[in-house]
PDB file of N, CA and C in Angstrom:
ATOM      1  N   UNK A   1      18.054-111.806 -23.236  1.00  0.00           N
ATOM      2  CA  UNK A   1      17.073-111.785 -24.291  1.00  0.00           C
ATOM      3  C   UNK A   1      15.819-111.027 -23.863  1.00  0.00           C
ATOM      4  N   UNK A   2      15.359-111.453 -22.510  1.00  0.00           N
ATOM      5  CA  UNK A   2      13.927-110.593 -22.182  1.00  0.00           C
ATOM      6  C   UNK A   2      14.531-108.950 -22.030  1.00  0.00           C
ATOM      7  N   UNK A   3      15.949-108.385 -21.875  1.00  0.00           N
ATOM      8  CA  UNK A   3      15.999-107.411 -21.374  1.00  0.00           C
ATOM      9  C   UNK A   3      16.215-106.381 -22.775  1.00  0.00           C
ATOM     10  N   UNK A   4      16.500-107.561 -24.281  1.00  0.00           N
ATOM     11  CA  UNK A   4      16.221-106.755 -25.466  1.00  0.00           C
ATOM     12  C   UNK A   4      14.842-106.942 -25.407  1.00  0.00           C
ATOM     13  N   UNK A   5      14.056-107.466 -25.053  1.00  0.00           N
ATOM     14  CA  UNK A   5      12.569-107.674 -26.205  1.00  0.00           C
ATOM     15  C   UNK A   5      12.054-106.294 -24.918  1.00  0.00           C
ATOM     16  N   UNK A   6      12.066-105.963 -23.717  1.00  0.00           N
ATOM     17  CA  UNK A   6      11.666-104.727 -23.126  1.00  0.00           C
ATOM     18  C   UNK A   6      12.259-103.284 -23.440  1.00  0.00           C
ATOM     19  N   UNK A   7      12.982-103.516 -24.344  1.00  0.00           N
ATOM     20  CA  UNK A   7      13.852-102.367 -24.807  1.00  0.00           C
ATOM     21  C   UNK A   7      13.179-102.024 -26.017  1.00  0.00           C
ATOM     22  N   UNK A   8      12.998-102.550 -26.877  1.00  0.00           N
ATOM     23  CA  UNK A   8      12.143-103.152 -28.067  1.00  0.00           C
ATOM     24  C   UNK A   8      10.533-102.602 -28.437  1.00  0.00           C
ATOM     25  N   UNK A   9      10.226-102.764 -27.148  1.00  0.00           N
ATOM     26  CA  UNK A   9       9.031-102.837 -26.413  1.00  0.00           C
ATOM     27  C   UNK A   9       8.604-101.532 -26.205  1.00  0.00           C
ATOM     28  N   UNK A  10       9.480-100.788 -25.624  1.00  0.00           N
ATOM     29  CA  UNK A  10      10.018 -99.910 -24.910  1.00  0.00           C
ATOM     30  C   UNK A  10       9.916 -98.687 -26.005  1.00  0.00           C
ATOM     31  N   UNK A  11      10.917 -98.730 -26.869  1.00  0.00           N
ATOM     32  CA  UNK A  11      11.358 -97.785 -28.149  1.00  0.00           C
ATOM     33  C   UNK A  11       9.828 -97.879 -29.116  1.00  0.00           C
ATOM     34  N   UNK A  12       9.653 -99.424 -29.157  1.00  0.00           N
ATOM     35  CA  UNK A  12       8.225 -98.833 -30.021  1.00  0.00           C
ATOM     36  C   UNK A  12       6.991 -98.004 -29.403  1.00  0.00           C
ATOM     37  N   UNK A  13       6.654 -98.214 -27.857  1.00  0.00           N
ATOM     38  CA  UNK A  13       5.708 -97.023 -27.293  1.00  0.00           C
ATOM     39  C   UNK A  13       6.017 -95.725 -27.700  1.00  0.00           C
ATOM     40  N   UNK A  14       7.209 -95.842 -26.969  1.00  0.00           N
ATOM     41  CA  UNK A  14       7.977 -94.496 -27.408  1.00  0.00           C
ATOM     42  C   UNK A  14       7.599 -93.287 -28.514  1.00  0.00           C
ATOM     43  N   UNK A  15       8.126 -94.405 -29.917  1.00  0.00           N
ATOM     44  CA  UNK A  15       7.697 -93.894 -31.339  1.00  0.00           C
ATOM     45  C   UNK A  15       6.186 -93.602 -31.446  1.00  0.00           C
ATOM     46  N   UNK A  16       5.479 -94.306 -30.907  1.00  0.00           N
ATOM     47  CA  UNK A  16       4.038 -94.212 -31.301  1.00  0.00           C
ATOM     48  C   UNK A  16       3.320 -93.336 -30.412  1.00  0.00           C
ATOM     49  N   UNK A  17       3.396 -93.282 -28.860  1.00  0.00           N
ATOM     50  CA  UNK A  17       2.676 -92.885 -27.831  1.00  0.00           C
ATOM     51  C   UNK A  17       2.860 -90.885 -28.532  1.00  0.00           C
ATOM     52  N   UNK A  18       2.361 -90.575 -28.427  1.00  0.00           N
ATOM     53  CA  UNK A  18       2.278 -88.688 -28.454  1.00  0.00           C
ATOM     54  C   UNK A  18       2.365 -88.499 -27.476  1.00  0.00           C
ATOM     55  N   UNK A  19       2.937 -87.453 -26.256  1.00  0.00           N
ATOM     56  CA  UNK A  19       2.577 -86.719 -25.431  1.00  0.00           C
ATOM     57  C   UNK A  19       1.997 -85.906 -25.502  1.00  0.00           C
ATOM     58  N   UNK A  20       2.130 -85.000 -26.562  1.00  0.00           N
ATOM     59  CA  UNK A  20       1.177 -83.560 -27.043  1.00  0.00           C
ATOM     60  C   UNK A  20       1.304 -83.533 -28.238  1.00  0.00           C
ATOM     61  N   UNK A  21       0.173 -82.560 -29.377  1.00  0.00           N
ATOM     62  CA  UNK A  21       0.344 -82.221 -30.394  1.00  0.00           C
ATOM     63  C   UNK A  21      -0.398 -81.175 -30.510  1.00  0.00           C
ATOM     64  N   UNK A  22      -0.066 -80.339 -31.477  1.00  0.00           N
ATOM     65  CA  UNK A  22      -0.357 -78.815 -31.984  1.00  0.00           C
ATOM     66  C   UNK A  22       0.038 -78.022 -33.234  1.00  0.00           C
ATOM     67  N   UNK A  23       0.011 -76.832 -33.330  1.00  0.00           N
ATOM     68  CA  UNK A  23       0.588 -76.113 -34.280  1.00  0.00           C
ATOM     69  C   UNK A  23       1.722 -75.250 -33.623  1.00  0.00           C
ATOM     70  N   UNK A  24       2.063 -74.720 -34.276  1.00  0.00           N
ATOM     71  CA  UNK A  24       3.083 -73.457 -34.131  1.00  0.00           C
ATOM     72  C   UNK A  24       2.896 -72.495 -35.293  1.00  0.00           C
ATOM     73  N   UNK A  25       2.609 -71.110 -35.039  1.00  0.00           N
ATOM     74  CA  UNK A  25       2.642 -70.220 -36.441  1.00  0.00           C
ATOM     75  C   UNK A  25       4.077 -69.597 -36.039  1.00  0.00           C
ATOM     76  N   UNK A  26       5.060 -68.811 -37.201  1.00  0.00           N
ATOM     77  CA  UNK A  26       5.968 -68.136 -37.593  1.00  0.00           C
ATOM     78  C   UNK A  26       6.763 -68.334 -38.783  1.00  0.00           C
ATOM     79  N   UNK A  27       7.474 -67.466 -38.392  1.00  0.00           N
ATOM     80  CA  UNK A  27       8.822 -67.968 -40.098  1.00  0.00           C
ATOM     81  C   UNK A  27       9.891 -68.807 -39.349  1.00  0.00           C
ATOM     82  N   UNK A  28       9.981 -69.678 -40.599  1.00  0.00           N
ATOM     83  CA  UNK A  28      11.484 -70.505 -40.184  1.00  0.00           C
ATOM     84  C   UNK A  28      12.955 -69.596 -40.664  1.00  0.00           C
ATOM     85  N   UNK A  29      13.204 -69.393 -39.328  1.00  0.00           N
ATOM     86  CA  UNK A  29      14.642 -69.000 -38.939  1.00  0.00           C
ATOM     87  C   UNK A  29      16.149 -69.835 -39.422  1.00  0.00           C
ATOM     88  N   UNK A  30      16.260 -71.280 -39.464  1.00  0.00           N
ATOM     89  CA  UNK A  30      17.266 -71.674 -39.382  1.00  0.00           C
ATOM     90  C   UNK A  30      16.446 -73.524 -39.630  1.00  0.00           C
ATOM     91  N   UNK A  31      17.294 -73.935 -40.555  1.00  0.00           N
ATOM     92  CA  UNK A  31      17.286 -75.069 -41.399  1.00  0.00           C
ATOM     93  C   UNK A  31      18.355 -75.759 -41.743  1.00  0.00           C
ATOM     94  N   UNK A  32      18.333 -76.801 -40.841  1.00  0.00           N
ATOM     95  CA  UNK A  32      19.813 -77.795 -41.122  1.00  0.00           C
ATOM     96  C   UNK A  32      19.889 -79.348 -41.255  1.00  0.00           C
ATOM     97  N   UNK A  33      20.131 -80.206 -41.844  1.00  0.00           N
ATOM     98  CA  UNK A  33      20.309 -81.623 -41.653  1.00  0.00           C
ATOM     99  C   UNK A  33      21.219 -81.818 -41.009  1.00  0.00           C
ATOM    100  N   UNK A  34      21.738 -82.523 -39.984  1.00  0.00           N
ATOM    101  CA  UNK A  34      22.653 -82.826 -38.945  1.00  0.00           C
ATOM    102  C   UNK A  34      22.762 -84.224 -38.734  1.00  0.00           C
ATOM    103  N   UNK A  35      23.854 -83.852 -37.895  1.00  0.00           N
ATOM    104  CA  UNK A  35      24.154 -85.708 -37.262  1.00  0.00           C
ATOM    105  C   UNK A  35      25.151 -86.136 -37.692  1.00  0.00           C
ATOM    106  N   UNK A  36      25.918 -87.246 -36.985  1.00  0.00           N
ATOM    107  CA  UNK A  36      27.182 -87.588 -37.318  1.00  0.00           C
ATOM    108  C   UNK A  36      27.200 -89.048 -37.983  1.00  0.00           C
ATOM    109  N   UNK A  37      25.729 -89.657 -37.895  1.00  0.00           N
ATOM    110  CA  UNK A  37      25.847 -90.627 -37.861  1.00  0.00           C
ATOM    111  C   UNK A  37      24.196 -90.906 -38.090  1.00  0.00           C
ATOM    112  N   UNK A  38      23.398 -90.310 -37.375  1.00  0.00           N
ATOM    113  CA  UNK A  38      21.980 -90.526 -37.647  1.00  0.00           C
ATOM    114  C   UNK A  38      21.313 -89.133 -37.909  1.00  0.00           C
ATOM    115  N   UNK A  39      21.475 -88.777 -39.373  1.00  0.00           N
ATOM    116  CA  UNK A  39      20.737 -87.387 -39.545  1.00  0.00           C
ATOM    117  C   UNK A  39      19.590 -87.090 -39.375  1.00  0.00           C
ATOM    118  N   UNK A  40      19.273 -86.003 -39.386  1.00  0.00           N
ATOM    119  CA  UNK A  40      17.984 -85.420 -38.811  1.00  0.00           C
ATOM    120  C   UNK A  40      17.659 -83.986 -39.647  1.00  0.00           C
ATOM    121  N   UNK A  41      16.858 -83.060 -39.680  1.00  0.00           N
ATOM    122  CA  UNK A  41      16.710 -82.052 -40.027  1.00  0.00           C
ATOM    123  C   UNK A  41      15.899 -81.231 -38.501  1.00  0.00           C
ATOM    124  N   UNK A  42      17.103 -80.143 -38.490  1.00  0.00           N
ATOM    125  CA  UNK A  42      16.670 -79.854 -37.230  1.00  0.00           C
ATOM    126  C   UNK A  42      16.209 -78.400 -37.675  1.00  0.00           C
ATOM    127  N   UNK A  43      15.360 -77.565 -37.218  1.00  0.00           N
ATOM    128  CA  UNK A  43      14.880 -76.150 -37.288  1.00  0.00           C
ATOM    129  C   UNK A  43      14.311 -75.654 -35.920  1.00  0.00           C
ATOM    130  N   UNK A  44      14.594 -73.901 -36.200  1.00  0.00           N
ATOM    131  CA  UNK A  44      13.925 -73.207 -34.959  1.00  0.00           C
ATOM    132  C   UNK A  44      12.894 -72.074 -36.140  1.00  0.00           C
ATOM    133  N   UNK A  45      11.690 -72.116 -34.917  1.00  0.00           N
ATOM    134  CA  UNK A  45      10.914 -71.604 -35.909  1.00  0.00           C
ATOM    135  C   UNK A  45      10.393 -69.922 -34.804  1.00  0.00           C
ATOM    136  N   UNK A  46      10.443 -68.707 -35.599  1.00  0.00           N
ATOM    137  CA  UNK A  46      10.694 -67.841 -34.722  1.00  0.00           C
ATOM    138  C   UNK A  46       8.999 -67.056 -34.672  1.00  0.00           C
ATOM    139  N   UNK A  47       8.419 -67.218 -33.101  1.00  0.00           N
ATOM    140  CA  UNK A  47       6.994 -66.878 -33.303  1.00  0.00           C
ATOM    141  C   UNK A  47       7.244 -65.697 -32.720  1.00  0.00           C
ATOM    142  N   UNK A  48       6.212 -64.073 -33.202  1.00  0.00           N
ATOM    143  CA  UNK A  48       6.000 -62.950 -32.167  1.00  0.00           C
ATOM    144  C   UNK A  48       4.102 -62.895 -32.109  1.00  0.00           C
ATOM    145  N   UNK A  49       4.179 -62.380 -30.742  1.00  0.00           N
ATOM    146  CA  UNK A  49       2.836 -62.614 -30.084  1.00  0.00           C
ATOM    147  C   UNK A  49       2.389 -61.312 -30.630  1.00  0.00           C
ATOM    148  N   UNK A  50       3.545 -60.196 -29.792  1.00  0.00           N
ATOM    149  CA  UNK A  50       2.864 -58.673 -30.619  1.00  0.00           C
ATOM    150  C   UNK A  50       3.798 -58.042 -31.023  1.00  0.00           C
ATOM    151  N   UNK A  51       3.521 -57.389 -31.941  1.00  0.00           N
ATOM    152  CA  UNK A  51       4.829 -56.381 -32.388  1.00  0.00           C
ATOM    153  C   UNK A  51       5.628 -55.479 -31.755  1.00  0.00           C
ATOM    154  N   UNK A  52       6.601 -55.572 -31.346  1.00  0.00           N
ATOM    155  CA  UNK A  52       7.876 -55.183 -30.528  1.00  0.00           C
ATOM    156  C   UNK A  52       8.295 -55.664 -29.570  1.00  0.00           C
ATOM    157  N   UNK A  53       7.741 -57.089 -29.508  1.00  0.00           N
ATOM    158  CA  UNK A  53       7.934 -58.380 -28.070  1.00  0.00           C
ATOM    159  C   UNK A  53       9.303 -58.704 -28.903  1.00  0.00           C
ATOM    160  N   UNK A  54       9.585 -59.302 -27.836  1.00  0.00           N
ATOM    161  CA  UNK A  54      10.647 -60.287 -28.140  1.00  0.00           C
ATOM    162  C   UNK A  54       9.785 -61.443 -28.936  1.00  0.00           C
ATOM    163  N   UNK A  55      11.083 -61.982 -30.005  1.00  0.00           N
ATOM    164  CA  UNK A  55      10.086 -63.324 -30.302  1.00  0.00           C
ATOM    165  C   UNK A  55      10.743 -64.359 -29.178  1.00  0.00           C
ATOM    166  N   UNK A  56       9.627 -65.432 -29.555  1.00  0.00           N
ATOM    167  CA  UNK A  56       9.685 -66.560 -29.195  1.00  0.00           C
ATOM    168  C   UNK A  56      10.647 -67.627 -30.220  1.00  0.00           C
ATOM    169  N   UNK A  57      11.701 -68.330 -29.912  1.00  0.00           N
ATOM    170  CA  UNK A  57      11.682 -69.571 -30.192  1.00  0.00           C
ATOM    171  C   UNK A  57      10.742 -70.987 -30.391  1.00  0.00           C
ATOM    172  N   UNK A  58      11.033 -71.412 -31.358  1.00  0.00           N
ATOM    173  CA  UNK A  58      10.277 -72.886 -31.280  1.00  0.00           C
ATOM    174  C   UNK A  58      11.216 -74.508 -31.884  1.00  0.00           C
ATOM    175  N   UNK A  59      12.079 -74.969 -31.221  1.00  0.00           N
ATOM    176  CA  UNK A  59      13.154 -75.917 -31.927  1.00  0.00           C
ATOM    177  C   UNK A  59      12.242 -77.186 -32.502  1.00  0.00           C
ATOM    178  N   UNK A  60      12.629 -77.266 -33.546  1.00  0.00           N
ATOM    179  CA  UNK A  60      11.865 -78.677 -34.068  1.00  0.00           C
ATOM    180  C   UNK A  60      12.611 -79.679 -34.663  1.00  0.00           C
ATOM    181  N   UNK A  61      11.915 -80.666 -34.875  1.00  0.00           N
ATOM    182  CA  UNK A  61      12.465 -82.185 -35.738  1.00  0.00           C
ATOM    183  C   UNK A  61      11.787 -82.457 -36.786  1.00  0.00           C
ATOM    184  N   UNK A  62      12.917 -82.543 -38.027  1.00  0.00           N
ATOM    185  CA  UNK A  62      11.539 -82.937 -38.956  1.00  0.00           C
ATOM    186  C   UNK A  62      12.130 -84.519 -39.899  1.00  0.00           C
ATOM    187  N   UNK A  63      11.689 -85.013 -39.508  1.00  0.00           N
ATOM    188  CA  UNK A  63      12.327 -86.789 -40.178  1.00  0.00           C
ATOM    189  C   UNK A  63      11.795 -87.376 -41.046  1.00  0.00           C
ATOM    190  N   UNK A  64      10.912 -86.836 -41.736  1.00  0.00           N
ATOM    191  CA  UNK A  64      10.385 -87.009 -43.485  1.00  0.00           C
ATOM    192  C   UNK A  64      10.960 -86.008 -44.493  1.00  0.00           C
ATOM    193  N   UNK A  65      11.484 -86.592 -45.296  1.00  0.00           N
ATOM    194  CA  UNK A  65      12.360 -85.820 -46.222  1.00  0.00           C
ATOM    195  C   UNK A  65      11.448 -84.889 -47.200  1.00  0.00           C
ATOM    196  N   UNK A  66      10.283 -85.878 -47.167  1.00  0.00           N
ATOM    197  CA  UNK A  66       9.108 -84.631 -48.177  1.00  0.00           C
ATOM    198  C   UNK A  66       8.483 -83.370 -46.991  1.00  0.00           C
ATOM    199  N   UNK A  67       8.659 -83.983 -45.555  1.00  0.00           N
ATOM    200  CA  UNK A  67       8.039 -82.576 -45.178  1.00  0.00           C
ATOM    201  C   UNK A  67       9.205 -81.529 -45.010  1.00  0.00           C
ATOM    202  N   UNK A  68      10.560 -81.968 -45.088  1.00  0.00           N
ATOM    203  CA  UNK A  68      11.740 -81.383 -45.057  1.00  0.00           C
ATOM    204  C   UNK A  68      11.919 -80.585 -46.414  1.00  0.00           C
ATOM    205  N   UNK A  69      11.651 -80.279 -47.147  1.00  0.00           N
ATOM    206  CA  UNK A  69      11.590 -80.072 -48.657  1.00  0.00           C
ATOM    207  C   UNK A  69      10.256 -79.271 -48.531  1.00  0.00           C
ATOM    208  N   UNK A  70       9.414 -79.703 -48.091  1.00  0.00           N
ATOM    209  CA  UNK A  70       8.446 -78.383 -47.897  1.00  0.00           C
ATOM    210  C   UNK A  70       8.692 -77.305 -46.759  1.00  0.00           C
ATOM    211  N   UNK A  71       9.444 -77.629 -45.970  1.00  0.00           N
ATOM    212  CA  UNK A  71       9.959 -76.508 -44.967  1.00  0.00           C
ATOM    213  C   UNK A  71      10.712 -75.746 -45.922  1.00  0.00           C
ATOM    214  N   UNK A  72      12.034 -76.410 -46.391  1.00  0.00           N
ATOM    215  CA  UNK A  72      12.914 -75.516 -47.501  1.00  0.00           C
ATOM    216  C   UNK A  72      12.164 -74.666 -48.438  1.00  0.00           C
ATOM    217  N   UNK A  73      10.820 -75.305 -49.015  1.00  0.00           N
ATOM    218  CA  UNK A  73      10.383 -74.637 -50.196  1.00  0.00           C
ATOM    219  C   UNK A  73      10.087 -73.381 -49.292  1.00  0.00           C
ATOM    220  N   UNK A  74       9.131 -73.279 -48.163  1.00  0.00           N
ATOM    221  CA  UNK A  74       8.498 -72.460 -47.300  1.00  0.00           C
ATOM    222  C   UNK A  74       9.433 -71.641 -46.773  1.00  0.00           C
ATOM    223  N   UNK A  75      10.438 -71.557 -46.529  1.00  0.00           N
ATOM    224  CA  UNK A  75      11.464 -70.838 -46.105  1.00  0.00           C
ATOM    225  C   UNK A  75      10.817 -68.904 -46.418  1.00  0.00           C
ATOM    226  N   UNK A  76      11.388 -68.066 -45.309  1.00  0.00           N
ATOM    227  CA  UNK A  76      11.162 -67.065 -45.489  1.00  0.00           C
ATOM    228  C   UNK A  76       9.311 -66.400 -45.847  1.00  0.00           C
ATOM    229  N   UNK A  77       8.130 -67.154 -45.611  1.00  0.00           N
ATOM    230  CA  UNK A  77       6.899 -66.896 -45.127  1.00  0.00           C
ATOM    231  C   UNK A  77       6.686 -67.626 -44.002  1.00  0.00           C
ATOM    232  N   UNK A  78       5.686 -66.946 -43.455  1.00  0.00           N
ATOM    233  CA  UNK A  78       4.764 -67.310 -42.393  1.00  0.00           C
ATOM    234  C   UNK A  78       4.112 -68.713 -42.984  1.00  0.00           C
ATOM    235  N   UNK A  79       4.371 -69.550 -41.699  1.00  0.00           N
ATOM    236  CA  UNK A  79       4.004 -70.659 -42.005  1.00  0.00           C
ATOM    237  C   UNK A  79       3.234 -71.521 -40.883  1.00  0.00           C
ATOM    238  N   UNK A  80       2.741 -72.629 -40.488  1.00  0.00           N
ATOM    239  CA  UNK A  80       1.975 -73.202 -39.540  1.00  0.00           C
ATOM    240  C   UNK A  80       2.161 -74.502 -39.785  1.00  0.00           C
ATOM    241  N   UNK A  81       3.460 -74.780 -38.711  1.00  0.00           N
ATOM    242  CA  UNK A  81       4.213 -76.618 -38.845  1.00  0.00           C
ATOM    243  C   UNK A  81       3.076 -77.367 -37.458  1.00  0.00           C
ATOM    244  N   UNK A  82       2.928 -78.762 -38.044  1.00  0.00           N
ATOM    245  CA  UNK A  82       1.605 -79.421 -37.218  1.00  0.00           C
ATOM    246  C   UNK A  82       2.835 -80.081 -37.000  1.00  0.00           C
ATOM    247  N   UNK A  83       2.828 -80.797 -35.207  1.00  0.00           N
ATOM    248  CA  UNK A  83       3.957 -81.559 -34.550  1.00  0.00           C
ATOM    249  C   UNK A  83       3.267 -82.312 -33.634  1.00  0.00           C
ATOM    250  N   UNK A  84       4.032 -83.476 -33.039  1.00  0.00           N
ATOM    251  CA  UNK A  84       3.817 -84.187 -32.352  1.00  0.00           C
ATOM    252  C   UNK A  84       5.256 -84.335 -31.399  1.00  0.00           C
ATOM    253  N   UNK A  85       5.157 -84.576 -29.819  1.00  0.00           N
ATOM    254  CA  UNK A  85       5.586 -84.043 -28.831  1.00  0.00           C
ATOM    255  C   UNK A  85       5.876 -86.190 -28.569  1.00  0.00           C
ATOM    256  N   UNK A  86       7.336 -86.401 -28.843  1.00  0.00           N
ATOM    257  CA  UNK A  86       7.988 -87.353 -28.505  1.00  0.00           C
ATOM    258  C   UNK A  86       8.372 -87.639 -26.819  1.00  0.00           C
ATOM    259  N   UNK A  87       8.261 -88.022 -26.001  1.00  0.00           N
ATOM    260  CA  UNK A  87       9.443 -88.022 -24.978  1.00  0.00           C
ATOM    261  C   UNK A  87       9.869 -89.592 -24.684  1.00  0.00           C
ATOM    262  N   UNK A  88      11.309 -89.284 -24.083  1.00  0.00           N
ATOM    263  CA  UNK A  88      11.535 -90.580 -23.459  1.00  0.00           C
ATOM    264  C   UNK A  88      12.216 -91.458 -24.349  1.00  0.00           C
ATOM    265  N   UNK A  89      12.969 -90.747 -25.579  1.00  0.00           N
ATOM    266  CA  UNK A  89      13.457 -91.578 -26.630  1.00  0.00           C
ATOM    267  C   UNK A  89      14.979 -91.438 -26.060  1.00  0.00           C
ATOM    268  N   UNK A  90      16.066 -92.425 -26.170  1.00  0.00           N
ATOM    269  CA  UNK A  90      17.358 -92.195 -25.582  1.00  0.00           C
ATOM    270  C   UNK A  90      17.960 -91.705 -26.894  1.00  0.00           C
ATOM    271  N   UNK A  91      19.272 -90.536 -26.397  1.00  0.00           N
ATOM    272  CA  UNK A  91      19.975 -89.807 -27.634  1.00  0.00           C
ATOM    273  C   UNK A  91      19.361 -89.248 -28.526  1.00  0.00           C
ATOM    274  N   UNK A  92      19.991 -88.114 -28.988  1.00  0.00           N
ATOM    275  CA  UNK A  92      19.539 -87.422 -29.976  1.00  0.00           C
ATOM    276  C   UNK A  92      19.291 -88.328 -31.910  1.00  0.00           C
ATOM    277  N   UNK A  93      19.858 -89.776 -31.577  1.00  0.00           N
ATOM    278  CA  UNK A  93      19.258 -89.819 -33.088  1.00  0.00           C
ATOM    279  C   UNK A  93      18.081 -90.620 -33.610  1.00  0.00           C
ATOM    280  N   UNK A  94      17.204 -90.349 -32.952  1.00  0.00           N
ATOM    281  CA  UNK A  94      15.945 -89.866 -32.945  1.00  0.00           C
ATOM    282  C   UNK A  94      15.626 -88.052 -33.382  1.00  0.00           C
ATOM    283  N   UNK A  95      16.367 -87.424 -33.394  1.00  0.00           N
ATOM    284  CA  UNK A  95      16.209 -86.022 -33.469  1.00  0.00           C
ATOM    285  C   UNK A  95      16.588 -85.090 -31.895  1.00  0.00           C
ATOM    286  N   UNK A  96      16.933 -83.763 -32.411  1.00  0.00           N
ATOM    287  CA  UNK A  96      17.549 -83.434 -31.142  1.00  0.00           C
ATOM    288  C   UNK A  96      16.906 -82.945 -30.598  1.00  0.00           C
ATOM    289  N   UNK A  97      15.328 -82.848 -30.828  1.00  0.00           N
ATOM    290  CA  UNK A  97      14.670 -82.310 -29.976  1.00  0.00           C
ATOM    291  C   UNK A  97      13.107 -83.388 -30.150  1.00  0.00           C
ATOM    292  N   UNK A  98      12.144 -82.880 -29.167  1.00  0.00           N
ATOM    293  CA  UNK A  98      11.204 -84.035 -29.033  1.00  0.00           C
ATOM    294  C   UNK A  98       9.907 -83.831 -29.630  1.00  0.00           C
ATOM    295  N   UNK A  99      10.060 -82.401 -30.364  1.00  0.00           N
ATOM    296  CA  UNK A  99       9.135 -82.454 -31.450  1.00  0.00           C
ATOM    297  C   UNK A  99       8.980 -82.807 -32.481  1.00  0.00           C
ATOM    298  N   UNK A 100       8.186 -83.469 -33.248  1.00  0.00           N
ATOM    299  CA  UNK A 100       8.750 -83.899 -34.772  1.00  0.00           C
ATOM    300  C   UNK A 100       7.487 -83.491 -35.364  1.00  0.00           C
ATOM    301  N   UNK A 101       8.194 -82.408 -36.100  1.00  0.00           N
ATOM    302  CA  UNK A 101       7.177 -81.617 -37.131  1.00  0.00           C
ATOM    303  C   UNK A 101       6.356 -82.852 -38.068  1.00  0.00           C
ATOM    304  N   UNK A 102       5.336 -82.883 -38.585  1.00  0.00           N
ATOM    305  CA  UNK A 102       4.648 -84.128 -39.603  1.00  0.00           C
ATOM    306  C   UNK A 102       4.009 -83.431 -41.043  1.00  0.00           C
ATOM    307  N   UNK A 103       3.669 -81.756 -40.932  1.00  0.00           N
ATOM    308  CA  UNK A 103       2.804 -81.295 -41.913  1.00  0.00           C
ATOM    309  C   UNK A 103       3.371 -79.691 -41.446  1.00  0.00           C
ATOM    310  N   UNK A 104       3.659 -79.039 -42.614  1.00  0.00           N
ATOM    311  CA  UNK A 104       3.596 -77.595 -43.087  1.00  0.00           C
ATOM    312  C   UNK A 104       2.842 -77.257 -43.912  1.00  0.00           C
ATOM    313  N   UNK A 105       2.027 -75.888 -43.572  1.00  0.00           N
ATOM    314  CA  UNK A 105       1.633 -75.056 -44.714  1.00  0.00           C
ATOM    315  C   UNK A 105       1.930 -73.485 -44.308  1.00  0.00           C
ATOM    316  N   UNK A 106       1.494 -72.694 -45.291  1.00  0.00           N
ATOM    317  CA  UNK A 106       1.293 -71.566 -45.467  1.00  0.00           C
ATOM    318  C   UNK A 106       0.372 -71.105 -44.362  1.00  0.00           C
ATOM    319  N   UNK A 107       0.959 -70.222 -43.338  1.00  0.00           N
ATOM    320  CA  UNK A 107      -0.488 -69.155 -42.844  1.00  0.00           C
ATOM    321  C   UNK A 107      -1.124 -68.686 -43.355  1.00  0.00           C
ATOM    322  N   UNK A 108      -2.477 -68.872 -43.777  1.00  0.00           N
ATOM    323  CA  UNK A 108      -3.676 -68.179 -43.418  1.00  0.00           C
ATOM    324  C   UNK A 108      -4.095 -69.075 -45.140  1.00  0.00           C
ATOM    325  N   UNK A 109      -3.445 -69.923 -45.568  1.00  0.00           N
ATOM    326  CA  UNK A 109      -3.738 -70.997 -46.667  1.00  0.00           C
ATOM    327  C   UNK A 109      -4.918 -71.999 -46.104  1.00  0.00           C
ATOM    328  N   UNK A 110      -6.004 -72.152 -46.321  1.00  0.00           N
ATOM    329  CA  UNK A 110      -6.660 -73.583 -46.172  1.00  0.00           C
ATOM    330  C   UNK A 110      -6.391 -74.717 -45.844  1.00  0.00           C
TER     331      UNK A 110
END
């Protein structure tokens, strides 16, 4: 019993604690709901620093269905997803990666 209530314990820091948070500017590349069992909406969002660099990757999580629906609407512009930096959650269904996007908008929108 004490070794669920530290598990418990455990998963809720987890959820709540941030490690980091920020933005990311680019266009979203690739948009999927996944999972076999605990879906997720997973995206890579593709940033360039200068023109004729390679871009950058950016993999994200997004687990609100309204900010998931504003990624879709946003699809194909420049956009600026606000995230928060998870770690330490076991398995991917939590999301498969440890960012979880919270807010999209439009670049260079207010």
């Amino acid at each position: 019993m004490a070794a669920l209530a530290i598990l418990a314990l455990y998963l809720a820091l987890a959820f709540e604690w941030t490690y980091s948070s920020g933005e990311r500017a680019g266009w979203i590349q690739k948009f999927s709901h996944k999972g076999w069992i605990c879906k997720t909406w997973e995206g890579e969002l593709t940033m360039v620093s200068l023109p004729g660099a390679a871009p950058e990757k950016f993999a994200f999580t997004v687990r609100d269905e309204a900010v998931a629906e504003q990624v879709n609407r946003n699809m194909g512009q420049r956009v600026l997803l606000h995230y928060e930096q998870h770690r330490g959650l076991p398995g991917s269904c939590f999301g498969e990666t440890g960012y979880w996007v919270d807010s999209v908008r439009l670049a260079g929108a207010p």
